[in-house]
C-alpha atoms as a PDB file:
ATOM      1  CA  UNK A   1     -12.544  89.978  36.243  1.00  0.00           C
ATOM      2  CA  UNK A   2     -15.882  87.742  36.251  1.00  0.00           C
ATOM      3  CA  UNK A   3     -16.280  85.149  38.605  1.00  0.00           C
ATOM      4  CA  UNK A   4     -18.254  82.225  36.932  1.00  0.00           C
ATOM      5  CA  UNK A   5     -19.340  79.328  38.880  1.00  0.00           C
ATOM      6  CA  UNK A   6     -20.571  75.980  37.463  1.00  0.00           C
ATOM      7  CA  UNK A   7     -22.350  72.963  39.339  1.00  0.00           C
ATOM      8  CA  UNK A   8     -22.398  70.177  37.172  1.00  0.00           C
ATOM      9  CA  UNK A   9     -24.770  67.281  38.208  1.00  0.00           C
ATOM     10  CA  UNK A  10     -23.207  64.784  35.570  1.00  0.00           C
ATOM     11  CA  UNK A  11     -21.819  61.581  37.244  1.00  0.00           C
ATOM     12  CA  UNK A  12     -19.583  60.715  33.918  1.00  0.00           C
ATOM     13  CA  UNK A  13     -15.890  61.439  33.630  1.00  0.00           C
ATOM     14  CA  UNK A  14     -16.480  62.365  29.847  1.00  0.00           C
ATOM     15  CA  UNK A  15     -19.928  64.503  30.330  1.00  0.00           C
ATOM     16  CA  UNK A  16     -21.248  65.709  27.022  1.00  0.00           C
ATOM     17  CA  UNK A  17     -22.833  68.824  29.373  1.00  0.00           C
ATOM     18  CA  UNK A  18     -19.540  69.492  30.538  1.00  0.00           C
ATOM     19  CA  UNK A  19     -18.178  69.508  27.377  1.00  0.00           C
ATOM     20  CA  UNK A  20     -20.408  71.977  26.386  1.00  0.00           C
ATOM     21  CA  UNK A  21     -19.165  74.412  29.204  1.00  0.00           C
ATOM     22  CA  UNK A  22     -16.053  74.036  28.455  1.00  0.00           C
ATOM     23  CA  UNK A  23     -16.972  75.228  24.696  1.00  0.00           C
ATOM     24  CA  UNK A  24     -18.264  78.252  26.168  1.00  0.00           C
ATOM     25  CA  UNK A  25     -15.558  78.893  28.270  1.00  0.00           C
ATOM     26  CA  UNK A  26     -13.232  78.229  25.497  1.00  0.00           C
ATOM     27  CA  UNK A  27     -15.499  81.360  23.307  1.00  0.00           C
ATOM     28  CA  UNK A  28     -14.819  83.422  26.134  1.00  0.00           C
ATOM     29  CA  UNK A  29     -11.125  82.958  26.653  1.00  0.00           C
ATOM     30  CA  UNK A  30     -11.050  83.621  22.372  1.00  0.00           C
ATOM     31  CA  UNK A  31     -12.581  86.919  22.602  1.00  0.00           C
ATOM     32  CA  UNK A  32     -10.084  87.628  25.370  1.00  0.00           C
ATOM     33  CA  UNK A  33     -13.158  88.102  28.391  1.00  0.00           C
ATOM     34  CA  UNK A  34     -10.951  87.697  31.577  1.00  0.00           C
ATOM     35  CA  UNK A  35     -12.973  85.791  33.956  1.00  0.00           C
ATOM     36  CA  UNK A  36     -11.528  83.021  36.779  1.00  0.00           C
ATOM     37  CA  UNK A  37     -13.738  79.695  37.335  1.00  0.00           C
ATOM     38  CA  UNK A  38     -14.803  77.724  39.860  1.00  0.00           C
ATOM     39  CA  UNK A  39     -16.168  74.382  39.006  1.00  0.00           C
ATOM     40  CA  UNK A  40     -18.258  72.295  41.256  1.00  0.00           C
ATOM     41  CA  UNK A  41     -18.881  68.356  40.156  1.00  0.00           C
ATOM     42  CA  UNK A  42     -21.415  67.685  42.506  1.00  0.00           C
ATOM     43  CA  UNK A  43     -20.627  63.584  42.130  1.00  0.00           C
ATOM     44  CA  UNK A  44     -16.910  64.588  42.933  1.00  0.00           C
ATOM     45  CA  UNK A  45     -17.770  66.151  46.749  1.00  0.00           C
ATOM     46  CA  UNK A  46     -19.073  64.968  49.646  1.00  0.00           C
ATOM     47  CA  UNK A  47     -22.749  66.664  49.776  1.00  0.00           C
ATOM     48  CA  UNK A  48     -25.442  64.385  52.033  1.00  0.00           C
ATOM     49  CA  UNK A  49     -28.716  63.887  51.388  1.00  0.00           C
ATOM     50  CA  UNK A  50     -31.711  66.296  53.185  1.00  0.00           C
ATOM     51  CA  UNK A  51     -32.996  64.703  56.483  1.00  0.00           C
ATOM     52  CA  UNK A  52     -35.691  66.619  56.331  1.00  0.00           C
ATOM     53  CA  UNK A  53     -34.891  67.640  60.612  1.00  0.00           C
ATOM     54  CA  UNK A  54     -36.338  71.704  59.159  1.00  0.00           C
ATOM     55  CA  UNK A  55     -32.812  72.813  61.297  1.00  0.00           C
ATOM     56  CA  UNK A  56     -32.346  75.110  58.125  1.00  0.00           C
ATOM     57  CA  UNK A  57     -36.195  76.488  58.718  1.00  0.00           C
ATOM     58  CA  UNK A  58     -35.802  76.843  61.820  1.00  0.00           C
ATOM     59  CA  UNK A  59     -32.239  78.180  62.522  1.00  0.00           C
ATOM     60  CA  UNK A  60     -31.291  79.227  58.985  1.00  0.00           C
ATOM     61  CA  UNK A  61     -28.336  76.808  59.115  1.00  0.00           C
ATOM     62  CA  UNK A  62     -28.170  72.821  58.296  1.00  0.00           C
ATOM     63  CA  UNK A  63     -26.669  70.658  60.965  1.00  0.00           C
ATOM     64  CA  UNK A  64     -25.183  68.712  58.317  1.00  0.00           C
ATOM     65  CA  UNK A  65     -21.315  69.622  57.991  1.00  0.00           C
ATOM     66  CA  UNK A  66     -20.150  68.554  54.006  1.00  0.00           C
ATOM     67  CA  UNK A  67     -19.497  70.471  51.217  1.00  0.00           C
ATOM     68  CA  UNK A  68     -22.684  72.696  50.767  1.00  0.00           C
ATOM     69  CA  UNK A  69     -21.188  75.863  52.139  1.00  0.00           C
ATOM     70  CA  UNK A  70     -17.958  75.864  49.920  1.00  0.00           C
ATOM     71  CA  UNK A  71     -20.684  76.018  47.230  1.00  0.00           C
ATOM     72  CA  UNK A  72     -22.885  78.278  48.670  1.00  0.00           C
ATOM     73  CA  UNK A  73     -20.108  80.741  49.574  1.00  0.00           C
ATOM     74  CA  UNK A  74     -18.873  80.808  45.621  1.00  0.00           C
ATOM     75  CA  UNK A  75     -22.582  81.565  44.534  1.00  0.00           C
ATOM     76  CA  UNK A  76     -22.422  84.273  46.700  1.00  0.00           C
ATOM     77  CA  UNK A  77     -19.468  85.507  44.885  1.00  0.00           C
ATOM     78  CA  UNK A  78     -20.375  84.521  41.518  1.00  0.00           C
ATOM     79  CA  UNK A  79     -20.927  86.897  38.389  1.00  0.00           C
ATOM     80  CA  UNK A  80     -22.495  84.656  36.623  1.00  0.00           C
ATOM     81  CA  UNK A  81     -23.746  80.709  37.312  1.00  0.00           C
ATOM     82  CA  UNK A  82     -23.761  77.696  35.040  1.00  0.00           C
ATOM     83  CA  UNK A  83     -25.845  75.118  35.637  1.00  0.00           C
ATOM     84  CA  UNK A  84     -24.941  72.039  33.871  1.00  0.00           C
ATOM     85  CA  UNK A  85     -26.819  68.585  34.113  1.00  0.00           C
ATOM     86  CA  UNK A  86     -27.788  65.462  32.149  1.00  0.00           C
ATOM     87  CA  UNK A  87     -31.359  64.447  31.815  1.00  0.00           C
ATOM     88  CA  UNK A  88     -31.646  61.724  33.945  1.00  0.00           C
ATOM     89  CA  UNK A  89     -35.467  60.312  33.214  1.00  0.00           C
ATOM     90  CA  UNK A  90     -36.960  63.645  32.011  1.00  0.00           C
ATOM     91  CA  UNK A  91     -35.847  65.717  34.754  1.00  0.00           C
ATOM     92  CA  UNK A  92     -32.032  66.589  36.293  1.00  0.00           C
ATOM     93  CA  UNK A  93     -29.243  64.421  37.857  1.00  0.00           C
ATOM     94  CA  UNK A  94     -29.900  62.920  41.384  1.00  0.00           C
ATOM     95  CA  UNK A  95     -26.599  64.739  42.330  1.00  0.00           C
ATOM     96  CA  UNK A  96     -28.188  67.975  41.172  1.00  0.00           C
ATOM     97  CA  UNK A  97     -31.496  67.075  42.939  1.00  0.00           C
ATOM     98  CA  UNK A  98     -29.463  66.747  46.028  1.00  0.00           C
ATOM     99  CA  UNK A  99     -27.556  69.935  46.127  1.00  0.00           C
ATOM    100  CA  UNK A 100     -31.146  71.802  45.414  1.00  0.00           C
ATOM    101  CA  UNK A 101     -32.988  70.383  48.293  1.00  0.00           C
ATOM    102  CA  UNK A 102     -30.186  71.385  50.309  1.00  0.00           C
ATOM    103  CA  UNK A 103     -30.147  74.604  48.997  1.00  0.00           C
ATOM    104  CA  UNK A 104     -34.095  75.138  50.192  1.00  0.00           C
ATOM    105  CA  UNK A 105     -33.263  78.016  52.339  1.00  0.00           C
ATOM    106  CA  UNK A 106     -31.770  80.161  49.531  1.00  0.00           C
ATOM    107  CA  UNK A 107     -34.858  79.940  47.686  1.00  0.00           C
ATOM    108  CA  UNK A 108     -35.868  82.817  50.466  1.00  0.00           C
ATOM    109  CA  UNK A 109     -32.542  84.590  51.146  1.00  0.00           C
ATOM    110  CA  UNK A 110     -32.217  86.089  47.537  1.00  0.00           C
ATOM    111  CA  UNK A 111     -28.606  86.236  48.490  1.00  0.00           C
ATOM    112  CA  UNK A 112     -28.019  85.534  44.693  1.00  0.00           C
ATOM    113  CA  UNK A 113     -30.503  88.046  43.291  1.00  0.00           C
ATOM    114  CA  UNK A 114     -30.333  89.117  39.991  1.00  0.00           C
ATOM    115  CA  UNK A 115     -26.803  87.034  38.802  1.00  0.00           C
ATOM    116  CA  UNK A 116     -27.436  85.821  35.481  1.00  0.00           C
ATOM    117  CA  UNK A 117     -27.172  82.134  34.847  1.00  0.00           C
ATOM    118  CA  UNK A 118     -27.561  79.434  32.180  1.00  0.00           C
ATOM    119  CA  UNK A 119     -29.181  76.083  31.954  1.00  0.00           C
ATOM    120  CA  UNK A 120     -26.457  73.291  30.027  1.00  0.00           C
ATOM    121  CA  UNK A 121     -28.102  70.023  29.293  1.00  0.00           C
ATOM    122  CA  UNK A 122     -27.458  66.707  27.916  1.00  0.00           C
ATOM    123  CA  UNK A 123     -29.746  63.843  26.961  1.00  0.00           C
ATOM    124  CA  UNK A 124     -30.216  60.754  25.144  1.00  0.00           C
ATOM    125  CA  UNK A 125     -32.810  61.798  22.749  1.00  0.00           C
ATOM    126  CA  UNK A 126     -35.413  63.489  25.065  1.00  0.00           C
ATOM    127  CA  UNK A 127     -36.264  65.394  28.027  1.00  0.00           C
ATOM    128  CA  UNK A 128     -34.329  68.656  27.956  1.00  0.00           C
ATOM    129  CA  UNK A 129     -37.293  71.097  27.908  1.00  0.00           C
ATOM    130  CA  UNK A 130     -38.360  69.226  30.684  1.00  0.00           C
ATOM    131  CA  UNK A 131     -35.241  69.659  32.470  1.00  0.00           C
ATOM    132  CA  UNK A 132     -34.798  73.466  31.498  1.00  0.00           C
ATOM    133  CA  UNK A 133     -38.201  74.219  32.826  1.00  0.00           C
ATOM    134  CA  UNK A 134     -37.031  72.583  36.096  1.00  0.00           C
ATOM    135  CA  UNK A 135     -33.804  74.592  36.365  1.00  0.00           C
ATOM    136  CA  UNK A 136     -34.970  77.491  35.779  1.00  0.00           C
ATOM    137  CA  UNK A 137     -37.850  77.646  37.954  1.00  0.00           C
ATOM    138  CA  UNK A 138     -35.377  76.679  40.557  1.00  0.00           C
ATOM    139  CA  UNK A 139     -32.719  79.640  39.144  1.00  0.00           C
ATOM    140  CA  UNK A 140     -35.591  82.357  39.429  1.00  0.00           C
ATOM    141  CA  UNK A 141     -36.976  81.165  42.914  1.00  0.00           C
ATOM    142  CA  UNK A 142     -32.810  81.176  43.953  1.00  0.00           C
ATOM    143  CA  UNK A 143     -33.427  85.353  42.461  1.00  0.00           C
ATOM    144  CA  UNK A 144     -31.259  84.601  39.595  1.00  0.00           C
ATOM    145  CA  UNK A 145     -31.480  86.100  36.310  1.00  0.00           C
ATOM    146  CA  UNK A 146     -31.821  83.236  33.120  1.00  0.00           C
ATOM    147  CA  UNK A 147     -30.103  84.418  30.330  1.00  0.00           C
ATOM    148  CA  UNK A 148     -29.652  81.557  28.246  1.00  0.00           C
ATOM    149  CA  UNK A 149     -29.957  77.448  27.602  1.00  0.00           C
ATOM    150  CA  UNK A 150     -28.462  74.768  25.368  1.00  0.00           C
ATOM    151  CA  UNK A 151     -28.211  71.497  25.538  1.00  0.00           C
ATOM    152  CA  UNK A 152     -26.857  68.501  23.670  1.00  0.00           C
ATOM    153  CA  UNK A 153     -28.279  65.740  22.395  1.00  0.00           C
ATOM    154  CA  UNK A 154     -27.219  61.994  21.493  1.00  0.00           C
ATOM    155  CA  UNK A 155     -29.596  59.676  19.448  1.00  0.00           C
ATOM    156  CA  UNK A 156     -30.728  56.938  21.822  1.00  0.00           C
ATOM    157  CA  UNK A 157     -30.044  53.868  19.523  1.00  0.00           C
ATOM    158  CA  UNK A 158     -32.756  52.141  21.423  1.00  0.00           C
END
């Protein structure tokens, strides 16, 4: 069985990036791929901003106690990673910014090296490359694997 983890950066209840997981998901349960999920909506948990105190450069650990490490501990576990954002002025969600500066000392671990992952986005009528270039730099610096990316996209009526 495949563990899959998604962070999703969206702030909305109905998130058309979410949706879009959940399409994929859908596909996999259809062609009868066992796999168990663990979703993470970053707007949902109680993840502080970086201080910027270099605790994590220095000792390896953050002195801030949230919910970074129940994510962190997943990714370790994870088969396969889904990240899933809106574009939020031509780059990611602030949630999603959040949970990546916090991340900073993964980006020399490679505890996640080689797991393939996929970018999801949603936008308003622009920005997505923008935001897929973003996320993946980020995924391959993490040691991840990019596989894949879609997004979705709403005309702007403005």
């Amino acid at each position: 069985m495949k563990n899959i983890v998604i962070i999703s950066g969206s702030p909305n209840k109905e998130s058309d990036s979410e949706k879009l997981v959940y399409i994929f998901l859908e596909k996999l349960k259809k062609d009868n791929l066992p796999y168990n999920t663990q979703f993470f909506k970053l707007s949902e948990m109680n993840i502080k901003i970086c201080t910027g105190c270099f605790s994590c450069k220095i000792t390896g650990i953050c002195k801030q106690i949230d919910d970074i490490l129940i994510i962190k501990n997943c990714l370790k576990k994870a088969d396969f990673i889904i990240f899933c954002s809106p574009v939020h002025i031509s780059h990611i969600s602030a949630y999603f910014q959040i949970f990546l500066e916090r991340s900073i000392t993964d980006l020399h671990t490679f505890e996640y090296l080689n797991k393939p992952f996929v970018n999801v986005i949603s936008t308003n009528g622009s920005g997505e490359e923008e935001a897929d270039k973003y996320l993946t730099k980020i995924g391959l610096l993490f040691g991840l694997v990019k596989v894949g990316f879609t997004y979705i996209s709403k005309n702007d009526p403005y």
